[in-house]
Protein backbone atom coordinates (compact mmCIF):
# COMPACT_ATOMS: atom_id res chain seq x y z
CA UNK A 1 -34.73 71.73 26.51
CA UNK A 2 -31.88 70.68 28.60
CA UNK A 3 -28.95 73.25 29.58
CA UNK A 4 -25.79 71.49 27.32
CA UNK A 5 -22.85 70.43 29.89
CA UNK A 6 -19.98 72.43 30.13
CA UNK A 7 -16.48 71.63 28.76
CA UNK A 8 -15.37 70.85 32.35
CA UNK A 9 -18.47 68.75 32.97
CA UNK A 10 -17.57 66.79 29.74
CA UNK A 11 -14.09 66.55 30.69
CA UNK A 12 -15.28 64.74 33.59
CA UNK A 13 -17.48 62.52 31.71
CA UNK A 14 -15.34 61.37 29.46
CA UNK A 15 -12.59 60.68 32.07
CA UNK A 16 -15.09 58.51 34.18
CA UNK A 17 -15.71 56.41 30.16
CA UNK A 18 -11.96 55.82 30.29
CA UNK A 19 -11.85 54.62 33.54
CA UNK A 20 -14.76 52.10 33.57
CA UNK A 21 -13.44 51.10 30.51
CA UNK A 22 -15.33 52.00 28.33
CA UNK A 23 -12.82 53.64 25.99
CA UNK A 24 -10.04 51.12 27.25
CA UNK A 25 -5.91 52.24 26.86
CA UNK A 26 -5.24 53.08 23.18
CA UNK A 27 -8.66 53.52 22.09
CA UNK A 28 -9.55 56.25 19.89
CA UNK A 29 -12.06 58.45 20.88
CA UNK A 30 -14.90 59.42 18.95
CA UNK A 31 -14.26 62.63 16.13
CA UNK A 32 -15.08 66.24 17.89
CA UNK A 33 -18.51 66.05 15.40
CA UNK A 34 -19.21 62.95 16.81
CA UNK A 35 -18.40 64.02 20.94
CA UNK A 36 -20.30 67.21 19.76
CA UNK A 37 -23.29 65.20 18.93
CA UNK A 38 -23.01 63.09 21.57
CA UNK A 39 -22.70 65.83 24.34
CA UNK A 40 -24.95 68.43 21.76
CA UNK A 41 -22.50 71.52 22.13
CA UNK A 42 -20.57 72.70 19.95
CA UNK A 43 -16.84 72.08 18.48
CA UNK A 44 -14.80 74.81 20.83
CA UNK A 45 -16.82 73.06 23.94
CA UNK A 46 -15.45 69.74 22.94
CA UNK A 47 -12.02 71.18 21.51
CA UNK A 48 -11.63 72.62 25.34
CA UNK A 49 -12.77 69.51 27.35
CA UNK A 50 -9.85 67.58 24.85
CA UNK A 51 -7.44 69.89 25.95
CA UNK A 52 -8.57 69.66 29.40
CA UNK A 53 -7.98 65.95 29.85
CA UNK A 54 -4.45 66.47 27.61
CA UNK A 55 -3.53 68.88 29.83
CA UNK A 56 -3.86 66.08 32.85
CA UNK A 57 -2.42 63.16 30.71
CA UNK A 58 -5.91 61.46 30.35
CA UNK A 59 -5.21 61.40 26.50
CA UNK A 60 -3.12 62.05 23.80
CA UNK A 61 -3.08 64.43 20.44
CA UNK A 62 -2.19 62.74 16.93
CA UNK A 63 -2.52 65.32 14.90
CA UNK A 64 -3.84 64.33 11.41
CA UNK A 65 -5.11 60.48 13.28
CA UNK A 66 -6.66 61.77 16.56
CA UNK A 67 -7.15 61.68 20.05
CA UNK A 68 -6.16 58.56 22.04
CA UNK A 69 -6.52 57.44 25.44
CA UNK A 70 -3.21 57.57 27.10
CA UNK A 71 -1.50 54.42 28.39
């Protein structure tokens, strides 16, 4: 079984999908269940890696709507 990532490691991750593109300006970024699956770890993991990349302006909070990638 492989060791999950850390939150820092899937900071990073997600940071290098926004800047190939892949989640372009604006875009919304998949729900914390969803990341969570994605990465398989568990909501605080991804709920630290979020604030992580807010922290460094990578993307923005809209409480109630999501997380977007900054512009």
């Amino acid at each position: 079984m492989p060791i999950p990532m850390t939150y820092a490691q899937i900071a990073e991750d997600l940071s290098e999908r926004i800047k190939s593109g892949e989640y372009p300006p604006g875009a919304k970024l998949p729900s914390y269940n969803q990341l969570g699956e994605l990465y398989s770890v568990g909501f605080s993991t991804i709920a630290k890696a979020i604030a992580l990349l807010r922290d460094r302006g990578v993307v923005i909070g809209a409480p109630g709507r999501g997380v977007y990638v900054a512009d």
